[in-house]
PDB file of N, CA and C in Angstrom:
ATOM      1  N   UNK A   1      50.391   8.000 -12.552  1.00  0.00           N
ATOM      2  CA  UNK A   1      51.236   9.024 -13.114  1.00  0.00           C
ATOM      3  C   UNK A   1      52.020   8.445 -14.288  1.00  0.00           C
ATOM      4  N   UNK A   2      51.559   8.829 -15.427  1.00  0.00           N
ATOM      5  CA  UNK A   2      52.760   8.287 -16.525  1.00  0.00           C
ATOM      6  C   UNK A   2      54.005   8.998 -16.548  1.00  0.00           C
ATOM      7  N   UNK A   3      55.135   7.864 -17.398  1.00  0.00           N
ATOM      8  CA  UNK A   3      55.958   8.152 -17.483  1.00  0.00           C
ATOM      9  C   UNK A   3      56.621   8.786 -18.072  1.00  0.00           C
ATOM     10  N   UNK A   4      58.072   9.394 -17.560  1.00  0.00           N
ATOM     11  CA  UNK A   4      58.332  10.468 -18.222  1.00  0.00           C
ATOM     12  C   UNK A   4      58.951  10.282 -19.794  1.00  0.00           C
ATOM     13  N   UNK A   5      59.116  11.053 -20.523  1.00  0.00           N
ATOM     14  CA  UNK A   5      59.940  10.425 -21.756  1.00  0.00           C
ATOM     15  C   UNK A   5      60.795  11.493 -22.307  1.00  0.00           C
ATOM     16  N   UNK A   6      61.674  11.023 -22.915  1.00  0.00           N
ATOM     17  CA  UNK A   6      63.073  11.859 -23.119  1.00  0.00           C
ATOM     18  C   UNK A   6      62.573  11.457 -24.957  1.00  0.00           C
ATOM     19  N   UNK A   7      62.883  12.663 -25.633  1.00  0.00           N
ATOM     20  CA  UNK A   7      63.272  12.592 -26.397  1.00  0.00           C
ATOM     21  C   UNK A   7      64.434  12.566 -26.865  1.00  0.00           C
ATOM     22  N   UNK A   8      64.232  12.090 -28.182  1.00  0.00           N
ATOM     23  CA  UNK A   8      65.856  11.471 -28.573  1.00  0.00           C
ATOM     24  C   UNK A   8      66.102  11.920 -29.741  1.00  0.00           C
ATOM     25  N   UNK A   9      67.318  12.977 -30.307  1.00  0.00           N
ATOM     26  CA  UNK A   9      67.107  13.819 -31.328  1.00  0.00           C
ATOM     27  C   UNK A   9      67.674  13.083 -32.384  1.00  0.00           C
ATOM     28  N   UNK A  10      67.215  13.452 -33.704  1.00  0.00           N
ATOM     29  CA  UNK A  10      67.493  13.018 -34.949  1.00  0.00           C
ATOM     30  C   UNK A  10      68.982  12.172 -35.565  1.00  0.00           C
ATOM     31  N   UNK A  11      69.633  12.876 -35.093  1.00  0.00           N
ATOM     32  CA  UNK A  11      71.509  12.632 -35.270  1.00  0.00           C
ATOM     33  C   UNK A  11      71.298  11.189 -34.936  1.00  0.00           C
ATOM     34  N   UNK A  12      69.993  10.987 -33.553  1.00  0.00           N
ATOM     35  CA  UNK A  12      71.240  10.059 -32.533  1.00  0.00           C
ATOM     36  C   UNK A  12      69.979   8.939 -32.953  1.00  0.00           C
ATOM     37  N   UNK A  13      69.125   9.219 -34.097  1.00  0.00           N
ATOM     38  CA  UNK A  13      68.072   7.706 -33.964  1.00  0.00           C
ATOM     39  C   UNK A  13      68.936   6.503 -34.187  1.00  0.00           C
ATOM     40  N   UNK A  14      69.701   6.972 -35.120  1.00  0.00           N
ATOM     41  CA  UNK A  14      70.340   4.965 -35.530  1.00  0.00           C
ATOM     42  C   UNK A  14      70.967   4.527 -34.942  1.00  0.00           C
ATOM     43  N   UNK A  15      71.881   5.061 -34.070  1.00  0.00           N
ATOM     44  CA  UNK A  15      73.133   4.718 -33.182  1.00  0.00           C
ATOM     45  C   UNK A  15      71.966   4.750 -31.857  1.00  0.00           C
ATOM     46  N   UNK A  16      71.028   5.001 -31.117  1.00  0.00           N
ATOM     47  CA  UNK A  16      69.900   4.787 -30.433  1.00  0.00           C
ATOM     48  C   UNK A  16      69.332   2.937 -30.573  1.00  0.00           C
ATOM     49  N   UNK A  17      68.197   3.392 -31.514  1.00  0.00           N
ATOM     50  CA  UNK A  17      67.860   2.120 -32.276  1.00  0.00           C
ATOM     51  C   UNK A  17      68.709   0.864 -32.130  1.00  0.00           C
ATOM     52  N   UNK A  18      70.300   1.200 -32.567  1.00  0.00           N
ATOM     53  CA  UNK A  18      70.733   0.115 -32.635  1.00  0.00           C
ATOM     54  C   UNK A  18      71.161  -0.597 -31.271  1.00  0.00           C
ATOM     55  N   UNK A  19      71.255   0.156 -30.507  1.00  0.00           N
ATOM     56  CA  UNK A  19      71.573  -0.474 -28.985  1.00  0.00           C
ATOM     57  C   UNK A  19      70.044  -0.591 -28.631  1.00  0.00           C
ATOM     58  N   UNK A  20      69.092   0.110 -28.567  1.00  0.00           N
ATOM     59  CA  UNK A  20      68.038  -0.460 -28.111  1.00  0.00           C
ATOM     60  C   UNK A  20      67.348  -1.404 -28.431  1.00  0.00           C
ATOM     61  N   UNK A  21      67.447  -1.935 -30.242  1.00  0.00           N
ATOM     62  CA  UNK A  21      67.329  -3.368 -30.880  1.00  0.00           C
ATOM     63  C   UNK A  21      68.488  -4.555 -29.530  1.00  0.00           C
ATOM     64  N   UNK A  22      69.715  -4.288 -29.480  1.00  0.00           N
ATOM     65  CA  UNK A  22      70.258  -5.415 -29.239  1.00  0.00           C
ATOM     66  C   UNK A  22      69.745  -5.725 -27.424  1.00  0.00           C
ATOM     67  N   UNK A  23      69.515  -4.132 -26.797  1.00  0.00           N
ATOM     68  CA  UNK A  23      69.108  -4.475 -25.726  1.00  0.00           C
ATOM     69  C   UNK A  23      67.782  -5.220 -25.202  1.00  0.00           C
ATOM     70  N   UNK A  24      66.872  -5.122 -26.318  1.00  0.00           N
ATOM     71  CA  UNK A  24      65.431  -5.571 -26.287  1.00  0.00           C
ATOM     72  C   UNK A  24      65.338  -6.797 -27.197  1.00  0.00           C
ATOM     73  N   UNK A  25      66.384  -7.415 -27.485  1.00  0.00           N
ATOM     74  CA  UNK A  25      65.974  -8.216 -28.779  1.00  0.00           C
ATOM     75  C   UNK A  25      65.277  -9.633 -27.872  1.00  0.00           C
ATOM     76  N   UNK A  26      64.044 -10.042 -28.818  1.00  0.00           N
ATOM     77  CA  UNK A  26      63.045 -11.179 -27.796  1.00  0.00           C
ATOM     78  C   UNK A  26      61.923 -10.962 -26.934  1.00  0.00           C
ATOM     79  N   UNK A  27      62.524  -9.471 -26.569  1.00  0.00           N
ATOM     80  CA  UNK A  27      61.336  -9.287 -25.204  1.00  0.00           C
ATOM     81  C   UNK A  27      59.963  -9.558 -25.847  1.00  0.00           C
ATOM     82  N   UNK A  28      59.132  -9.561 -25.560  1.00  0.00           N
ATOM     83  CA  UNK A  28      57.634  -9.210 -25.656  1.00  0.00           C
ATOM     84  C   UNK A  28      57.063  -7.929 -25.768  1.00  0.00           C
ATOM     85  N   UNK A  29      56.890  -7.587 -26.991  1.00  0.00           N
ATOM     86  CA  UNK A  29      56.292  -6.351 -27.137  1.00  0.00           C
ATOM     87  C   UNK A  29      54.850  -6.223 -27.535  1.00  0.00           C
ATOM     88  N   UNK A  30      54.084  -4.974 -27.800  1.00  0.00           N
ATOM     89  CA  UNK A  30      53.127  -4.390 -28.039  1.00  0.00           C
ATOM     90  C   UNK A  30      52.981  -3.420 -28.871  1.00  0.00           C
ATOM     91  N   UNK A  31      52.374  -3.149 -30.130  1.00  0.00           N
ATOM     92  CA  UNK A  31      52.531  -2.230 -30.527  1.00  0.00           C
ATOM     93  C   UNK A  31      51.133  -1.460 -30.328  1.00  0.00           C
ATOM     94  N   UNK A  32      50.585  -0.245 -30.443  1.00  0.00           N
ATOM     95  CA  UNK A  32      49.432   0.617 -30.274  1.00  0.00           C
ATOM     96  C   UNK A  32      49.505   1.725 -31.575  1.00  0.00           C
ATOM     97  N   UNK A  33      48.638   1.946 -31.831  1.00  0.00           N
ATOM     98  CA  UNK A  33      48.534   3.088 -32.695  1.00  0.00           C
ATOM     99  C   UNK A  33      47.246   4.195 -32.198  1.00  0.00           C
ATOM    100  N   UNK A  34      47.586   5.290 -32.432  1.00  0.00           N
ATOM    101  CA  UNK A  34      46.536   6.541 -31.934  1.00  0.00           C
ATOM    102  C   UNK A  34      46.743   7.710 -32.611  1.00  0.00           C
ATOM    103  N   UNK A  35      45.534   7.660 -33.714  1.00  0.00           N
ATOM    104  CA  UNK A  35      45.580   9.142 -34.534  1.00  0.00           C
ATOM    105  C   UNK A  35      44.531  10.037 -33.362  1.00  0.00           C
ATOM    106  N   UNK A  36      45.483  11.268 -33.773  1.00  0.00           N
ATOM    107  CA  UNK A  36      44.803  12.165 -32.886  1.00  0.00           C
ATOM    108  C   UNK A  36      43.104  12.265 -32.620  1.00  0.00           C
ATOM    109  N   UNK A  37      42.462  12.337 -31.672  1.00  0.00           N
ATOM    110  CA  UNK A  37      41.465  11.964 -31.746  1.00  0.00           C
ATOM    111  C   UNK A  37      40.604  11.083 -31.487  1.00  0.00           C
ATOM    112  N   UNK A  38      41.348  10.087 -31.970  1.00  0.00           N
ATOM    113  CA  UNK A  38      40.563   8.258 -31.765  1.00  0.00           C
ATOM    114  C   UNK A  38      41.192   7.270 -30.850  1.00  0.00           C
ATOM    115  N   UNK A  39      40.403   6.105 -31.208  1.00  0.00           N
ATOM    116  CA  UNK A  39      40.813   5.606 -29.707  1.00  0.00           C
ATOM    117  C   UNK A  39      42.003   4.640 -30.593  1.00  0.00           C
ATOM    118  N   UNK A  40      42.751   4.175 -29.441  1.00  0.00           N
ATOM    119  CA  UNK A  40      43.973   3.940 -30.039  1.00  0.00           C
ATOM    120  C   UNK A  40      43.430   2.483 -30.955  1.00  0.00           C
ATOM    121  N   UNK A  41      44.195   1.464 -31.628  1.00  0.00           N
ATOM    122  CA  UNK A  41      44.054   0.527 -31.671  1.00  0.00           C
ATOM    123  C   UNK A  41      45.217  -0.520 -31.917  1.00  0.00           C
ATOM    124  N   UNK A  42      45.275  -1.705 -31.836  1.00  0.00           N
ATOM    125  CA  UNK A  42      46.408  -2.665 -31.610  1.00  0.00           C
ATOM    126  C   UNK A  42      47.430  -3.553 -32.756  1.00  0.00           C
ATOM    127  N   UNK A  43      48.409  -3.020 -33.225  1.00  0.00           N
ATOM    128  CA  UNK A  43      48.795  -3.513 -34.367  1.00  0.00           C
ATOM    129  C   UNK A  43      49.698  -4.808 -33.984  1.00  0.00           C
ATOM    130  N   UNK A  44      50.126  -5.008 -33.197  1.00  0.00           N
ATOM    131  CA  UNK A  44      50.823  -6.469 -32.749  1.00  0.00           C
ATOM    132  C   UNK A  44      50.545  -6.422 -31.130  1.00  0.00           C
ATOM    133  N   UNK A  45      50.772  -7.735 -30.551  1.00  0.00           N
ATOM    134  CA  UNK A  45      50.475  -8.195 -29.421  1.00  0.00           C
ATOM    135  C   UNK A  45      50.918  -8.894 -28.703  1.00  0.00           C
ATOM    136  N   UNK A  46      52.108  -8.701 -27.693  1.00  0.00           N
ATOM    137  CA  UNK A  46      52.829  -9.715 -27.171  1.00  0.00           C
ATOM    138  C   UNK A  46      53.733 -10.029 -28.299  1.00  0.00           C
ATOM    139  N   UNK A  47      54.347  -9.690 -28.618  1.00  0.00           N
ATOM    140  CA  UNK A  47      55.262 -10.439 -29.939  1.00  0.00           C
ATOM    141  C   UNK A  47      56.738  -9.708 -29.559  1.00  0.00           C
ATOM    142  N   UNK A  48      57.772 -11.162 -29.958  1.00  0.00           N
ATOM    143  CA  UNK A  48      58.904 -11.132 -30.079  1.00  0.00           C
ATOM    144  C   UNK A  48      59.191 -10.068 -30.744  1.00  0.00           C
ATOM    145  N   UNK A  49      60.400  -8.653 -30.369  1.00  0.00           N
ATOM    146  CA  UNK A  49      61.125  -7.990 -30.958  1.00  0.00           C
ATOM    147  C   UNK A  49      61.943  -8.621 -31.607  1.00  0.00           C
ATOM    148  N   UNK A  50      62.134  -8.435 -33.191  1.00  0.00           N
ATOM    149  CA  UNK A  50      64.028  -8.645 -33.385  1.00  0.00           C
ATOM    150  C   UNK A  50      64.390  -7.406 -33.444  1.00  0.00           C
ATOM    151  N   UNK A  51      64.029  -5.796 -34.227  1.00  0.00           N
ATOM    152  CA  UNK A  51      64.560  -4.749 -33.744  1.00  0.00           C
ATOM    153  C   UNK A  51      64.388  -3.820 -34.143  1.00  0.00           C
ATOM    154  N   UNK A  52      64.410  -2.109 -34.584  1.00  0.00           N
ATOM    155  CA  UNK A  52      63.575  -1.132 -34.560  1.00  0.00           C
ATOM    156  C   UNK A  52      64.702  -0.471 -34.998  1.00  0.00           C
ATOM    157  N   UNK A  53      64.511  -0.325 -36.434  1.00  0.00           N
ATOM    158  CA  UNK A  53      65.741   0.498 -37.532  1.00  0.00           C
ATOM    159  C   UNK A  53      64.689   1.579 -38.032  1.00  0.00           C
ATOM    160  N   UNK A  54      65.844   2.906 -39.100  1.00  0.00           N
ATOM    161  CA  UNK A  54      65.148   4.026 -39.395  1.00  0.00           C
ATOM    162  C   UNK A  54      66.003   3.857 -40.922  1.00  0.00           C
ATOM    163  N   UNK A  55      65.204   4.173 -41.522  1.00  0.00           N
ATOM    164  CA  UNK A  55      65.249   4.554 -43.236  1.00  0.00           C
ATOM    165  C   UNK A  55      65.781   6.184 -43.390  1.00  0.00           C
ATOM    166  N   UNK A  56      67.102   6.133 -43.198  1.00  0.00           N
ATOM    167  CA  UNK A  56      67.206   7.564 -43.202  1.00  0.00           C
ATOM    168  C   UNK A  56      65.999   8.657 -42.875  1.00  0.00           C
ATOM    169  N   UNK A  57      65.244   8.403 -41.860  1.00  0.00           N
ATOM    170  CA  UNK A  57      64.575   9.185 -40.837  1.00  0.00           C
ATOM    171  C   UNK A  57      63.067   9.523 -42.308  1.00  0.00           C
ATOM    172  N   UNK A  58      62.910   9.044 -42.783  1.00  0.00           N
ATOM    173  CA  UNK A  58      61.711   8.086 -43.617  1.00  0.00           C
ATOM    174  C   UNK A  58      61.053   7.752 -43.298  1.00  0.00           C
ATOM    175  N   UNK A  59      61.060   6.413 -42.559  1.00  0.00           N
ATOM    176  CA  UNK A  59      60.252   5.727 -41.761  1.00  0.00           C
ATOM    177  C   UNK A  59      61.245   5.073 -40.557  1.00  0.00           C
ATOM    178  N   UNK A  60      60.262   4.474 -39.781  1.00  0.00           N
ATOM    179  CA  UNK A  60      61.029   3.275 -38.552  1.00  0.00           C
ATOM    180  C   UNK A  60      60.132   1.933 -38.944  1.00  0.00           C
ATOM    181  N   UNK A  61      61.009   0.792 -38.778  1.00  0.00           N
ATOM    182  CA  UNK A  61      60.723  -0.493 -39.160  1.00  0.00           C
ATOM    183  C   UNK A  61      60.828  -1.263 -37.499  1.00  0.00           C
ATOM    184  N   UNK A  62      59.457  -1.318 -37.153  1.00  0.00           N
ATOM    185  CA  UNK A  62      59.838  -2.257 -35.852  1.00  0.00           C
ATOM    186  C   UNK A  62      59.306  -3.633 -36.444  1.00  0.00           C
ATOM    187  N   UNK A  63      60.382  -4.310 -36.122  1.00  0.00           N
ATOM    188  CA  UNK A  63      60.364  -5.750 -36.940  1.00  0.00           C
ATOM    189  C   UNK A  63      60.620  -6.810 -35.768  1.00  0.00           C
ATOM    190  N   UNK A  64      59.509  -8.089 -35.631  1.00  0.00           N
ATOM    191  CA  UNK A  64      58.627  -8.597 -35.044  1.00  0.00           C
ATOM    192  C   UNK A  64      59.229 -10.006 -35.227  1.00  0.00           C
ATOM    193  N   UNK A  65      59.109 -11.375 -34.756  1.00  0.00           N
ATOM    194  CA  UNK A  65      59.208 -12.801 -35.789  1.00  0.00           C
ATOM    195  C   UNK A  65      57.691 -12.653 -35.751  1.00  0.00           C
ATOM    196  N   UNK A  66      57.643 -12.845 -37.150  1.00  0.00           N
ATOM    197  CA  UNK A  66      56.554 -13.159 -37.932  1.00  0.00           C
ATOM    198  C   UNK A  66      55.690 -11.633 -38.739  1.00  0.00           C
ATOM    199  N   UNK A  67      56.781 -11.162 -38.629  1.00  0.00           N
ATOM    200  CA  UNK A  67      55.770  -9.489 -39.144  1.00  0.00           C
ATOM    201  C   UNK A  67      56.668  -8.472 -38.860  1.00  0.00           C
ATOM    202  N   UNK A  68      55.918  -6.970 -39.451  1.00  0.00           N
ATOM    203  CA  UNK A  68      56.776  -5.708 -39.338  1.00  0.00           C
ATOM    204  C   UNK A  68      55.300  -4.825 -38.866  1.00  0.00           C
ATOM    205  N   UNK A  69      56.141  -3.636 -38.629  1.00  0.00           N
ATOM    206  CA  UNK A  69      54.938  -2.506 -38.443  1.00  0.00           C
ATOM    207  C   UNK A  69      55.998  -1.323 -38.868  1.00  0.00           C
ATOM    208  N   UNK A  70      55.240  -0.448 -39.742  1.00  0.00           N
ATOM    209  CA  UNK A  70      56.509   0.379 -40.061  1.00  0.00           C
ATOM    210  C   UNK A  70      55.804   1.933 -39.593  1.00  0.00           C
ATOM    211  N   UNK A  71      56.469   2.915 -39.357  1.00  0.00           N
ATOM    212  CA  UNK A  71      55.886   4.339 -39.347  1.00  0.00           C
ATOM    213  C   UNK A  71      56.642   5.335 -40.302  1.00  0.00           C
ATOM    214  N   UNK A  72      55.832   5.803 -41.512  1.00  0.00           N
ATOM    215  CA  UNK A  72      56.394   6.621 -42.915  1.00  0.00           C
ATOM    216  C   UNK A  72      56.447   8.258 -42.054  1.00  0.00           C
ATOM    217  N   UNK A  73      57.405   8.592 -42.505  1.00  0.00           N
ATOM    218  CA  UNK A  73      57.464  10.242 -41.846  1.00  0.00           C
ATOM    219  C   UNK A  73      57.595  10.534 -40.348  1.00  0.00           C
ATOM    220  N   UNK A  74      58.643   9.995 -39.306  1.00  0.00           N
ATOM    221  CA  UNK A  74      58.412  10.268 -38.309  1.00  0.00           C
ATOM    222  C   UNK A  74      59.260  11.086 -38.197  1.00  0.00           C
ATOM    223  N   UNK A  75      58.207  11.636 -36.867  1.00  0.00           N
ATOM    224  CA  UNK A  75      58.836  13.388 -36.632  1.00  0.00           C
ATOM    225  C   UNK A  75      60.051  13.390 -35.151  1.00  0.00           C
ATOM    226  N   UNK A  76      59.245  12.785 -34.439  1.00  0.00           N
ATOM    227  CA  UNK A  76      59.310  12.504 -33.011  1.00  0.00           C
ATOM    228  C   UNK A  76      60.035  11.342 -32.215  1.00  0.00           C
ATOM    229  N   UNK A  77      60.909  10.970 -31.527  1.00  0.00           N
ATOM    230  CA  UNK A  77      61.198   9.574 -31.444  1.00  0.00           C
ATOM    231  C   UNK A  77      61.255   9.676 -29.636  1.00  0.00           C
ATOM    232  N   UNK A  78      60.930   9.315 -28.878  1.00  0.00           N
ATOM    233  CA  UNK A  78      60.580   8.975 -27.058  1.00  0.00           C
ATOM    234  C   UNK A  78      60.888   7.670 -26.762  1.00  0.00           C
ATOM    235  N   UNK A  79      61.378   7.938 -25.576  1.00  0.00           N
ATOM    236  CA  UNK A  79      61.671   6.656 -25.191  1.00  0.00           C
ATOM    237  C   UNK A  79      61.336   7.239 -23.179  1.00  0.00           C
ATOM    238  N   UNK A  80      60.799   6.079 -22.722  1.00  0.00           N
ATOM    239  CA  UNK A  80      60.264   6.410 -20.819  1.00  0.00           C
ATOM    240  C   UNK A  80      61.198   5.536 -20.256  1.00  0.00           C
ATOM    241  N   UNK A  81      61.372   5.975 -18.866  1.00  0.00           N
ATOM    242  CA  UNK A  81      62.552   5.094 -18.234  1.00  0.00           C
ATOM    243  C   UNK A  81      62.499   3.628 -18.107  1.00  0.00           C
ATOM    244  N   UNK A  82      61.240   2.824 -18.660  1.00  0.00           N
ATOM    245  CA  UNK A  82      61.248   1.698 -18.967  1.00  0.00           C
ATOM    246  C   UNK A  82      61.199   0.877 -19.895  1.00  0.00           C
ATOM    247  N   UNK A  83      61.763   1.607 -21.129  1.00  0.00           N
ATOM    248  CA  UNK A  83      62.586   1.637 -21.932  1.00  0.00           C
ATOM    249  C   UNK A  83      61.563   1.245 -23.161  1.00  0.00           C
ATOM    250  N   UNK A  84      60.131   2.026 -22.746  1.00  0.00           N
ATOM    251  CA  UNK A  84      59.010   1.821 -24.073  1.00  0.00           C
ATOM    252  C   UNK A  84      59.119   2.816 -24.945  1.00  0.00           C
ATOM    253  N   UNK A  85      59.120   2.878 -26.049  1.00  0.00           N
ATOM    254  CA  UNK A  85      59.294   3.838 -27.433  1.00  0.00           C
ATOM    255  C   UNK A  85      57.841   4.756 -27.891  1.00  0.00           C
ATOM    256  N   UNK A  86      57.995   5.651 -28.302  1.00  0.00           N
ATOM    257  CA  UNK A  86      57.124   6.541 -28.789  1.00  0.00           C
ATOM    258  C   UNK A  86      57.491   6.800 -30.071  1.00  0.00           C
ATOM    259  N   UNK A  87      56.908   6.972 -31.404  1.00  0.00           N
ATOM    260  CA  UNK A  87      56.770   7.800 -32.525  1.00  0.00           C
ATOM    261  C   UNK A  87      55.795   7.965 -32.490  1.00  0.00           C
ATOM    262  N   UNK A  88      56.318   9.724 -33.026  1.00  0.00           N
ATOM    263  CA  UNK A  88      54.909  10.280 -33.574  1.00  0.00           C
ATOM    264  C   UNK A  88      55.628  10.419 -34.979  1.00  0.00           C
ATOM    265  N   UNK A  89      54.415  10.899 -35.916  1.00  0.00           N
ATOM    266  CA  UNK A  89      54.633  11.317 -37.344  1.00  0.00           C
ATOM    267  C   UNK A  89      54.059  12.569 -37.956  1.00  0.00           C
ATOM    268  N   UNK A  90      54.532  13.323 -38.719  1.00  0.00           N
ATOM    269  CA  UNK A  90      54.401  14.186 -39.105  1.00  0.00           C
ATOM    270  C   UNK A  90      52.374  14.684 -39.050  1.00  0.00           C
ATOM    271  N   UNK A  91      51.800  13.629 -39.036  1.00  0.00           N
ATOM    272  CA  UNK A  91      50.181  13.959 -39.190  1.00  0.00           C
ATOM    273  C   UNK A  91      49.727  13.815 -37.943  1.00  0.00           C
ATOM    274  N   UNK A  92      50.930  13.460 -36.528  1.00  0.00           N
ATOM    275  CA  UNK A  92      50.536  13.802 -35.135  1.00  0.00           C
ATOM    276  C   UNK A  92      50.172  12.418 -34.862  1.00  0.00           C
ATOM    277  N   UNK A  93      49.738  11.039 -35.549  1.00  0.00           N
ATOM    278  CA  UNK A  93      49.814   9.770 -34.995  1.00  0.00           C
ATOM    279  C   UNK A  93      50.765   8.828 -34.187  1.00  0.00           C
ATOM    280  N   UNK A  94      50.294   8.785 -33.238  1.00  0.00           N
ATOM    281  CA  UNK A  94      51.547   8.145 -31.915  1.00  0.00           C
ATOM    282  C   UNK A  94      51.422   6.488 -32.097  1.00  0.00           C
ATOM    283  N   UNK A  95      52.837   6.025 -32.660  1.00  0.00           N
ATOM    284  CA  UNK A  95      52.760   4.526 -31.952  1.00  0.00           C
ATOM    285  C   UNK A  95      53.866   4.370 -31.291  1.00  0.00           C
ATOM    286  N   UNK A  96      53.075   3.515 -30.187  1.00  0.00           N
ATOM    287  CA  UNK A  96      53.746   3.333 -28.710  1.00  0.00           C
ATOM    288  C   UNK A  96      54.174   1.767 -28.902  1.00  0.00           C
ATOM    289  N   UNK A  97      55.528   1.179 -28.972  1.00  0.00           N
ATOM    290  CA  UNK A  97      55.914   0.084 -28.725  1.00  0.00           C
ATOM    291  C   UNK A  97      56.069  -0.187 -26.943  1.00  0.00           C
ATOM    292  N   UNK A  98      55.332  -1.145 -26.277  1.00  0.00           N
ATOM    293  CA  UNK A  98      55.366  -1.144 -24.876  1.00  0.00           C
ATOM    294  C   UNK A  98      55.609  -2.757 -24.889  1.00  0.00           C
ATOM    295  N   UNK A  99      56.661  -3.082 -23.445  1.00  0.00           N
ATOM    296  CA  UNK A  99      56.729  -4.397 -23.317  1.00  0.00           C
ATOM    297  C   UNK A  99      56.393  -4.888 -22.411  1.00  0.00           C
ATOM    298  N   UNK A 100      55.980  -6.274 -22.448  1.00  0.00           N
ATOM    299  CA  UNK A 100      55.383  -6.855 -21.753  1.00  0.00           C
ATOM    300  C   UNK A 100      55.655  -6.831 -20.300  1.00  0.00           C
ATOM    301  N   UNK A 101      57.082  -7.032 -19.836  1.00  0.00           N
ATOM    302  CA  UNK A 101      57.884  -6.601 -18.640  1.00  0.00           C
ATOM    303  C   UNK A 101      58.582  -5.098 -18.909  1.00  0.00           C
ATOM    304  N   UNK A 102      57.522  -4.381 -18.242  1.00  0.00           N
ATOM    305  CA  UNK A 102      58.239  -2.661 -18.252  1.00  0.00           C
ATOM    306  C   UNK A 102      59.511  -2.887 -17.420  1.00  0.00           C
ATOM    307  N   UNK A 103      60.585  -3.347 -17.222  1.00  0.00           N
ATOM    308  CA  UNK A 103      61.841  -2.831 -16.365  1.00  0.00           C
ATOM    309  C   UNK A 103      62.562  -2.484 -17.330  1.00  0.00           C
ATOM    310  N   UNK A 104      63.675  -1.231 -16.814  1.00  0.00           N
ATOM    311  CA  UNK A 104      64.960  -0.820 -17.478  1.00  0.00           C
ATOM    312  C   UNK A 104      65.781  -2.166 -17.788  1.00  0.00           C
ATOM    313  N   UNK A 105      66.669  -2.093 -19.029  1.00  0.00           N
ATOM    314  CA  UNK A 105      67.069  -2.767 -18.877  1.00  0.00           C
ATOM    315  C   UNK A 105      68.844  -3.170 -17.618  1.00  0.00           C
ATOM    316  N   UNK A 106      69.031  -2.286 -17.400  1.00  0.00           N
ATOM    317  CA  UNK A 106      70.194  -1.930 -16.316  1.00  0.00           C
ATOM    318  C   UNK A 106      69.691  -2.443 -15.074  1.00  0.00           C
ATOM    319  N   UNK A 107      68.176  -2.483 -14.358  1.00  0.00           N
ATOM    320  CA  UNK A 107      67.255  -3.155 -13.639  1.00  0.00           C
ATOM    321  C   UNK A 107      67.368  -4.547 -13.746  1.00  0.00           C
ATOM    322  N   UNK A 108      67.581  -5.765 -14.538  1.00  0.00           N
ATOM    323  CA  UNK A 108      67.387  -7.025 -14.573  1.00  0.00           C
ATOM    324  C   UNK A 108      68.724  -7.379 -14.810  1.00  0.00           C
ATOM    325  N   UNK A 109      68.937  -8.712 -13.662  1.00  0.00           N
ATOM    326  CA  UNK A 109      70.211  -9.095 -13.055  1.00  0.00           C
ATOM    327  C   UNK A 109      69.968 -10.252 -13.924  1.00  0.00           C
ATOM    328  N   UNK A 110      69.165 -10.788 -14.983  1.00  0.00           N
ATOM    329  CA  UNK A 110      69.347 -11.937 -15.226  1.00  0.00           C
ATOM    330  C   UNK A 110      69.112 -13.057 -15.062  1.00  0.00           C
ATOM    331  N   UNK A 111      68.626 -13.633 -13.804  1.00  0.00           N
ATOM    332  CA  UNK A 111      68.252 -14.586 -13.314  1.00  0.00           C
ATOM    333  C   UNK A 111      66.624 -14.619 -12.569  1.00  0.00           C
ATOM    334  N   UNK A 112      66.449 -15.918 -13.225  1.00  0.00           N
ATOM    335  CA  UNK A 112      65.021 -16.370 -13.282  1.00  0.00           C
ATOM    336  C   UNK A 112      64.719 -16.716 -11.714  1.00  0.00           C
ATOM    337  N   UNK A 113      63.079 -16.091 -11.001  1.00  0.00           N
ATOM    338  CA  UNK A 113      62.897 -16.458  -9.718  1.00  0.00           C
ATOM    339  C   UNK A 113      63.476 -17.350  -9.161  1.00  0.00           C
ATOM    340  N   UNK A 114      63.388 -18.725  -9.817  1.00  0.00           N
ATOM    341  CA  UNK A 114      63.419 -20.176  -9.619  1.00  0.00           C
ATOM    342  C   UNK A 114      65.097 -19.873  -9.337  1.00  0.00           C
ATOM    343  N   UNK A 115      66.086 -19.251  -9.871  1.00  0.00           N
ATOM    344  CA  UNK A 115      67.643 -19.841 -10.336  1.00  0.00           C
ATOM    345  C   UNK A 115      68.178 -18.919  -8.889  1.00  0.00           C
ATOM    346  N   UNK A 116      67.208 -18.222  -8.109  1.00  0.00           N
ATOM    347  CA  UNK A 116      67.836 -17.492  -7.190  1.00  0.00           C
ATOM    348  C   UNK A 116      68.077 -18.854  -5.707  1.00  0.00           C
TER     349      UNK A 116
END
């Protein structure tokens, strides 16, 4: 059963973004891309977040160490209770930022198996 996703309206992308950059900053992400139709394919892989800004609702810049991936014209902005991102864009293409460890972040106490 996938997950559910809340959209997140326009007003609130940057003030969004910006707590969800500081809450995710490092994790391990994924990026995917899927024009309607086709099968998706993989624009980054496992890679460090630094953080996921909007160009006056232009584009979104999810920015990577070592790279960017940007989306021009987004319409749409989602986020699922495990705190993976959705844009779509005006021509209906979805990229899905997903991380490597799906937990909320309110879910992780911090401490490593070993430190318990």
């Amino acid at each position: 059963m996938p997950d559910r996703m809340r959209e997140i309206p326009v007003p609130q992308w940057d003030p969004f973004l910006d707590q969800f950059s500081r809450e995710h900053r490092a994790w391990l992400a994924s990026i995917e891309r899927a024009h309607p139709g086709a099968a998706p394919r993989v624009d980054a892989a496992e890679r460090p977040l630094r953080s996921v800004e909007t160009d006056a609702v232009r584009g979104i810049e999810i920015r990577f160490q070592g790279g960017n991936v940007r989306v021009e014209a987004p319409k749409t902005l989602r986020v699922d209770e495990t705190g993976n991102l959705e844009i779509e864009d005006w021509s209906g293409e979805r990229v899905r930022l997903r991380f490597r460890v799906a937990s909320p972040p309110g879910a992780l106490d911090g401490l490593a198996p070993a430190e318990r």
